[in-house]
C-alpha atoms as a PDB file:
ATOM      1  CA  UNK A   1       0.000   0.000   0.000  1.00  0.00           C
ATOM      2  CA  UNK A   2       1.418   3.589  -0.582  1.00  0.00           C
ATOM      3  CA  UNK A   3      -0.403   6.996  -0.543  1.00  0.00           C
ATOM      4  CA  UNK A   4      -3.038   7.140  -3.151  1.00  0.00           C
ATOM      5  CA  UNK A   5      -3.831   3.137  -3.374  1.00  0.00           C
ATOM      6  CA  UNK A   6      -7.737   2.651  -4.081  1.00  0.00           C
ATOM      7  CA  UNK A   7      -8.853  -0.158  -1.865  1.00  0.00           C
ATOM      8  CA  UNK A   8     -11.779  -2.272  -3.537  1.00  0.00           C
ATOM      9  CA  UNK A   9     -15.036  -2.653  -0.818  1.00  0.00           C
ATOM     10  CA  UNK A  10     -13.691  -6.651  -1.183  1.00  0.00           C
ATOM     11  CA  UNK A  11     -10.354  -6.208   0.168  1.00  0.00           C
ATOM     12  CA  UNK A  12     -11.309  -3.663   2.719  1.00  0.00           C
ATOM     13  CA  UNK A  13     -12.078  -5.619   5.832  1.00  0.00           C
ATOM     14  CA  UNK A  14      -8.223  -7.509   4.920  1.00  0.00           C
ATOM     15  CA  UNK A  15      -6.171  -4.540   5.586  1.00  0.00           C
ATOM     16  CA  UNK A  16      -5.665  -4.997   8.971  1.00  0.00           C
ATOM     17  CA  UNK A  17      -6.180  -7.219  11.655  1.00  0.00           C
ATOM     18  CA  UNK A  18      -5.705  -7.248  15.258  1.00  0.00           C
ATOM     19  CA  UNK A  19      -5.599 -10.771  16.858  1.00  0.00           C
ATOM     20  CA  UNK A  20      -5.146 -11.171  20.330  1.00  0.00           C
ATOM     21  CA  UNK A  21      -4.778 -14.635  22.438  1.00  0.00           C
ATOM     22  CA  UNK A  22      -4.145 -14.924  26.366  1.00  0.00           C
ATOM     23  CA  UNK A  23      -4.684 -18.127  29.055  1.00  0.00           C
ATOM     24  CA  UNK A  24      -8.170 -17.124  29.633  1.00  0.00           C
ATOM     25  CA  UNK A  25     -10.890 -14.816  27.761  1.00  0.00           C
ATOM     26  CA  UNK A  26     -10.871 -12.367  30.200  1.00  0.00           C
ATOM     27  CA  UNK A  27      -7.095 -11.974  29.772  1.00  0.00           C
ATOM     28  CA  UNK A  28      -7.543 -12.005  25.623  1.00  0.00           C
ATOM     29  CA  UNK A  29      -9.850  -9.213  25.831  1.00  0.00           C
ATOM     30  CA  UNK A  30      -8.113  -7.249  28.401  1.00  0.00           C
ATOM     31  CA  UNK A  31      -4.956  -7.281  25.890  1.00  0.00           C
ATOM     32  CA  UNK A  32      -7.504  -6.652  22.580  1.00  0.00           C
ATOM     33  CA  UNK A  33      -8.865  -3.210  25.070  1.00  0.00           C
ATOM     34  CA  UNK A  34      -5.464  -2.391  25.683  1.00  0.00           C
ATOM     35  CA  UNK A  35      -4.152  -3.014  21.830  1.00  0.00           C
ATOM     36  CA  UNK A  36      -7.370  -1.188  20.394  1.00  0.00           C
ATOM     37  CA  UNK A  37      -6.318   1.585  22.462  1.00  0.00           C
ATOM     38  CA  UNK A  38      -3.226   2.172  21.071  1.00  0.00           C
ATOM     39  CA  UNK A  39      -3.993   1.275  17.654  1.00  0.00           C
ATOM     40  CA  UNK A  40      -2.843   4.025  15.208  1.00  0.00           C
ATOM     41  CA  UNK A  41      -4.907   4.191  11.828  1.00  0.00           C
ATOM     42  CA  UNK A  42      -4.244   6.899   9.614  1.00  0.00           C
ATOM     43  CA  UNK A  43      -5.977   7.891   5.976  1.00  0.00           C
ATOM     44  CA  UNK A  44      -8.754   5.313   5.900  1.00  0.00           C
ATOM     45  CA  UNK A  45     -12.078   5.035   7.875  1.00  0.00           C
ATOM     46  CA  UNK A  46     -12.319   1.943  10.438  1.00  0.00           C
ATOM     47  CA  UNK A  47     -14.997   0.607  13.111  1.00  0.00           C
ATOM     48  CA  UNK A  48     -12.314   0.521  16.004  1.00  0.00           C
ATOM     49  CA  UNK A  49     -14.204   3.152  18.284  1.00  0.00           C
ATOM     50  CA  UNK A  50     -17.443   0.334  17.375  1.00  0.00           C
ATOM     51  CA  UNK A  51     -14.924  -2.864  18.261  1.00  0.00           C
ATOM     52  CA  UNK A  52     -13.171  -1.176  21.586  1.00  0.00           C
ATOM     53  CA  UNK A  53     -17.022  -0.870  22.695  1.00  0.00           C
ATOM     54  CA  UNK A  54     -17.833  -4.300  21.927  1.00  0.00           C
ATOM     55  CA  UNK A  55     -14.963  -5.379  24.453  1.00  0.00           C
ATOM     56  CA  UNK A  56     -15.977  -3.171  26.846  1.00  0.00           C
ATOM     57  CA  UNK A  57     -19.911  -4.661  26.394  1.00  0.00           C
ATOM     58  CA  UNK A  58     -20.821  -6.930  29.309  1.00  0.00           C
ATOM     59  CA  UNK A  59     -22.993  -9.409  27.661  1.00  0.00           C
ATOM     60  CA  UNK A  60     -19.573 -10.037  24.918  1.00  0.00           C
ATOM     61  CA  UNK A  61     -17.465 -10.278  27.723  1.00  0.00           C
ATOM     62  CA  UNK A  62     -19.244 -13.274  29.196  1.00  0.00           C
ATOM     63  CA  UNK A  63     -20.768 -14.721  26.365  1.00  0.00           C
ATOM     64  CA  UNK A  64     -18.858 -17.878  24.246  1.00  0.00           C
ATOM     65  CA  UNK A  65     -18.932 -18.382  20.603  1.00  0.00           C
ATOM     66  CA  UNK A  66     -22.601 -17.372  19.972  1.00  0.00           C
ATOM     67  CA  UNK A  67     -21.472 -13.598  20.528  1.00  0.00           C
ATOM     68  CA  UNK A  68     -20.676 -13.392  16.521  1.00  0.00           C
ATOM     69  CA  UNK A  69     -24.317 -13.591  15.747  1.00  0.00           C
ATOM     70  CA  UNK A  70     -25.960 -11.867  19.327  1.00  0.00           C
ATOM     71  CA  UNK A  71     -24.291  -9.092  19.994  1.00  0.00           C
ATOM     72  CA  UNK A  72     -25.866  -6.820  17.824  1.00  0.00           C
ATOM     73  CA  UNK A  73     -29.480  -7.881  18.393  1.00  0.00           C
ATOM     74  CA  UNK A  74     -28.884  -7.974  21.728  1.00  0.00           C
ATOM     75  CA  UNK A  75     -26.816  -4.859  22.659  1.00  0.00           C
ATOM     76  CA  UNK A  76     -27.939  -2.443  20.048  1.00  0.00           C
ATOM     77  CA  UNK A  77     -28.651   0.553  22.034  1.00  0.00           C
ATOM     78  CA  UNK A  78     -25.106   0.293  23.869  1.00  0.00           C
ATOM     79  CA  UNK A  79     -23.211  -0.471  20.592  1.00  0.00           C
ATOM     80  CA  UNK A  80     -24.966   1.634  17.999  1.00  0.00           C
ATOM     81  CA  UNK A  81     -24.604   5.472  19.428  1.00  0.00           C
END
């Protein structure tokens, strides 16, 4: 990528990840808070304001695997300011 570079809507969501493991999930999102936090993104738009609210949300931080499909139809008013 350099200065100028056109992303395509398809590639978007590839650009950057941010992966974060630990011993336990409270410890994994703890370190995702923390990394979100310092997360520098410059030139493009991104959700990570959205996604550092999502690990902050109660109901995601004791939910399991269902949490991909729940947490917006469950959490909207918290999640969607």
């Amino acid at each position: 990528m350099v200065e100028g570079s056109d992303i395509s809507m398809y590639y978007d969501p590839m650009i950057s990840k941010l992966v974060t493991y630990a011993e336990s999930r409270d410890l994994a999102i703890t370190g995702m808070q923390k990394a979100i936090d310092e997360y520098i993104i410059r030139g493009v738009g991104h959700n990570a304001p959205f996604i550092a609210d999502v690990c902050r949300n109660d109901f995601f931080k004791v939910s399991e695997l269902e949490i991909a499909t729940d947490i917006m139809a469950t959490s909207t008013t918290e999640l969607n300011r």
